[in-house]
C-alpha atoms as a PDB file:
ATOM      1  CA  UNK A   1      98.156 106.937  69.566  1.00  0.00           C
ATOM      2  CA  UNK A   2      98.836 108.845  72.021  1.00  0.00           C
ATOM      3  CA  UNK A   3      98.360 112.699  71.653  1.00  0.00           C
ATOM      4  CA  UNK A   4     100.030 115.965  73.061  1.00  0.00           C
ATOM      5  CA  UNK A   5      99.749 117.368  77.101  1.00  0.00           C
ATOM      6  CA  UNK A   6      97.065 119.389  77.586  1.00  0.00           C
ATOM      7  CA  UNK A   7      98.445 121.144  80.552  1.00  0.00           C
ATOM      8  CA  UNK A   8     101.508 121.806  81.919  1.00  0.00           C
ATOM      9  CA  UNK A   9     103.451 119.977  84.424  1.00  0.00           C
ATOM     10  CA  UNK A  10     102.975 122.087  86.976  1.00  0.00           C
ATOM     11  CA  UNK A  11      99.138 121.223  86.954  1.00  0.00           C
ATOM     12  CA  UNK A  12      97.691 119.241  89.157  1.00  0.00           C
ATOM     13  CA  UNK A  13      95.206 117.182  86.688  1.00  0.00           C
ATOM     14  CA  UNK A  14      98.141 116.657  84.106  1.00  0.00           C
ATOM     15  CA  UNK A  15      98.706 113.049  85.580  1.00  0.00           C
ATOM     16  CA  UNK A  16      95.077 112.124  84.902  1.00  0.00           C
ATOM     17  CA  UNK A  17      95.050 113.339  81.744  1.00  0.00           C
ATOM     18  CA  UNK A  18      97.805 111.062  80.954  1.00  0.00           C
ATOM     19  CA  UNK A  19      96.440 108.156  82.300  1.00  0.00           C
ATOM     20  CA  UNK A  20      93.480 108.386  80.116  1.00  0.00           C
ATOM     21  CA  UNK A  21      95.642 109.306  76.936  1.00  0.00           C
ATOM     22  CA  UNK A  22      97.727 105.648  77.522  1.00  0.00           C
ATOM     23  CA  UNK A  23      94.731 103.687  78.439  1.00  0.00           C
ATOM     24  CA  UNK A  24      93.687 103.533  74.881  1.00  0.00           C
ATOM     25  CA  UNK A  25      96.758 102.095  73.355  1.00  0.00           C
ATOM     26  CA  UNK A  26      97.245  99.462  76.213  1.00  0.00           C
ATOM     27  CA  UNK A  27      93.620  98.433  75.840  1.00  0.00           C
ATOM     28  CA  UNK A  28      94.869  97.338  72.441  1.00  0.00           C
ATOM     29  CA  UNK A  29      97.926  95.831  73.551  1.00  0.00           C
ATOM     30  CA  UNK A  30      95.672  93.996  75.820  1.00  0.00           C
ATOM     31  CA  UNK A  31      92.935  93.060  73.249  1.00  0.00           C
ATOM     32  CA  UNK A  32      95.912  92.066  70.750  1.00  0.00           C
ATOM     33  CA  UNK A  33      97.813  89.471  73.314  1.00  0.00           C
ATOM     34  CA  UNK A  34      94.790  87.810  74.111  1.00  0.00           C
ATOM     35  CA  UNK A  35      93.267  87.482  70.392  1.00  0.00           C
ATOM     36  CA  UNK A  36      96.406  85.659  69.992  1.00  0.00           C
ATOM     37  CA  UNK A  37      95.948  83.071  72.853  1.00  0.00           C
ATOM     38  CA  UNK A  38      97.473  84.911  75.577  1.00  0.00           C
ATOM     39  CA  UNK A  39      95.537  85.455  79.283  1.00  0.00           C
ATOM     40  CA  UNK A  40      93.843  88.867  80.307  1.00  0.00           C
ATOM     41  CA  UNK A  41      95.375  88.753  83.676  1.00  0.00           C
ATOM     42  CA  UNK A  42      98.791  86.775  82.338  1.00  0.00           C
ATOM     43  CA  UNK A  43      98.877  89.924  79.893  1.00  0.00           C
ATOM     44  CA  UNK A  44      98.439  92.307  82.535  1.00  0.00           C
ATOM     45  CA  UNK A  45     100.523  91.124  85.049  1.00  0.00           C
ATOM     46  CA  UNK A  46     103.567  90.767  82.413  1.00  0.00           C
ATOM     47  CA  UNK A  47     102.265  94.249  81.064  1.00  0.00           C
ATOM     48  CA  UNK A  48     103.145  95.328  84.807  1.00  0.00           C
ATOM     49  CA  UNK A  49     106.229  93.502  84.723  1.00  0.00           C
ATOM     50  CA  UNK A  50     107.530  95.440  82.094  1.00  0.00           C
ATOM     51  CA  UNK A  51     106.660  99.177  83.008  1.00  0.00           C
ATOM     52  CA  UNK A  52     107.986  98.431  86.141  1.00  0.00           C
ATOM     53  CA  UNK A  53     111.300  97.265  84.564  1.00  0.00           C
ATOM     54  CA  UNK A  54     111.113 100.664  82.810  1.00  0.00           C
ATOM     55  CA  UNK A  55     110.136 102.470  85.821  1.00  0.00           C
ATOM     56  CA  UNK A  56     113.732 100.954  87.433  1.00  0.00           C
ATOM     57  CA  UNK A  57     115.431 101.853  84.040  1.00  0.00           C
ATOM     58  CA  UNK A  58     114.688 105.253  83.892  1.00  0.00           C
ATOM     59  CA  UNK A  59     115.393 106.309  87.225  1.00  0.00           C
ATOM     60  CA  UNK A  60     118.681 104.590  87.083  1.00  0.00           C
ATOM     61  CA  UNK A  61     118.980 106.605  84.089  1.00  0.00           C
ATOM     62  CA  UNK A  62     117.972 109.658  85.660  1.00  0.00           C
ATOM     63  CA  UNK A  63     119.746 109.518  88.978  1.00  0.00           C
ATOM     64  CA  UNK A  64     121.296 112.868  88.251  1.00  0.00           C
ATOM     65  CA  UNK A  65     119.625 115.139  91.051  1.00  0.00           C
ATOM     66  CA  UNK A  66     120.335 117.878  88.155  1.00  0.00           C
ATOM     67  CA  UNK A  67     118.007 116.248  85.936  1.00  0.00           C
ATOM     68  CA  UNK A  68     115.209 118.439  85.792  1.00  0.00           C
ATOM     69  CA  UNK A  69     113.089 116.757  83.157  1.00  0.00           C
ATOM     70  CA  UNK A  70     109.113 116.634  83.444  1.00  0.00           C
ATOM     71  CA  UNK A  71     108.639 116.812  86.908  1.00  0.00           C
ATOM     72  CA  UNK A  72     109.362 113.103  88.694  1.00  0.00           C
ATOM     73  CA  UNK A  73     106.058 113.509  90.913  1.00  0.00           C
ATOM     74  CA  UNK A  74     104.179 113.034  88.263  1.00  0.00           C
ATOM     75  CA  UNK A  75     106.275 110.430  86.496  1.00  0.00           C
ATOM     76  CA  UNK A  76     106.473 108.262  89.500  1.00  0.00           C
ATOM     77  CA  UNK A  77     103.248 108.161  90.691  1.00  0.00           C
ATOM     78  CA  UNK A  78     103.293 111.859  92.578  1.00  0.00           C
ATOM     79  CA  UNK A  79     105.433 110.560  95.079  1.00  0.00           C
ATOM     80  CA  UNK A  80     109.264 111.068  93.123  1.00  0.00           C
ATOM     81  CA  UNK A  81     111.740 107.635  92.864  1.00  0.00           C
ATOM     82  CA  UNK A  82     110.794 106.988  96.417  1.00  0.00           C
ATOM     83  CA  UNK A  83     107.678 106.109  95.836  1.00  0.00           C
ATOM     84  CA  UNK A  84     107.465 102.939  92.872  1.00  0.00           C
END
């Protein structure tokens, strides 16, 4: 579904690269919910919903100013948990 990082964090384009390798996959969650009866934009807005329940999850989860992992900035939207 969704394949291996092309770049590393550090780089500047890895963000966009991302975007496009997720876009796929929610295109079919999107196509899926509303062959079964469900609303484009009710689908979207609950797909929204969700990451952003996710978004709050995992930097609750990650609150640790020692956690390192794969570069926030780029995680949260290039502007670190400050920026949702």
């Amino acid at each position: 579904m969704v394949n291996t990082p092309k770049y590393p964090v550090s780089n500047e384009d890895r963000h966009l690269v991302c975007q496009e390798e997720v876009d796929g996959p929610l295109q079919t969650i999107l196509q899926e919910a509303t062959r079964h009866g469900w609303g484009t934009l009710e689908t979207i807005s609950a797909m929204e919903e969700v990451l952003r329940n996710l978004r709050i999850a995992y930097a609750h989860a990650h609150d640790d100013p020692k956690d390192s992992n794969e570069g926030h900035a780029f995680i949260h939207g290039r502007g670190g948990k400050e920026n949702p």
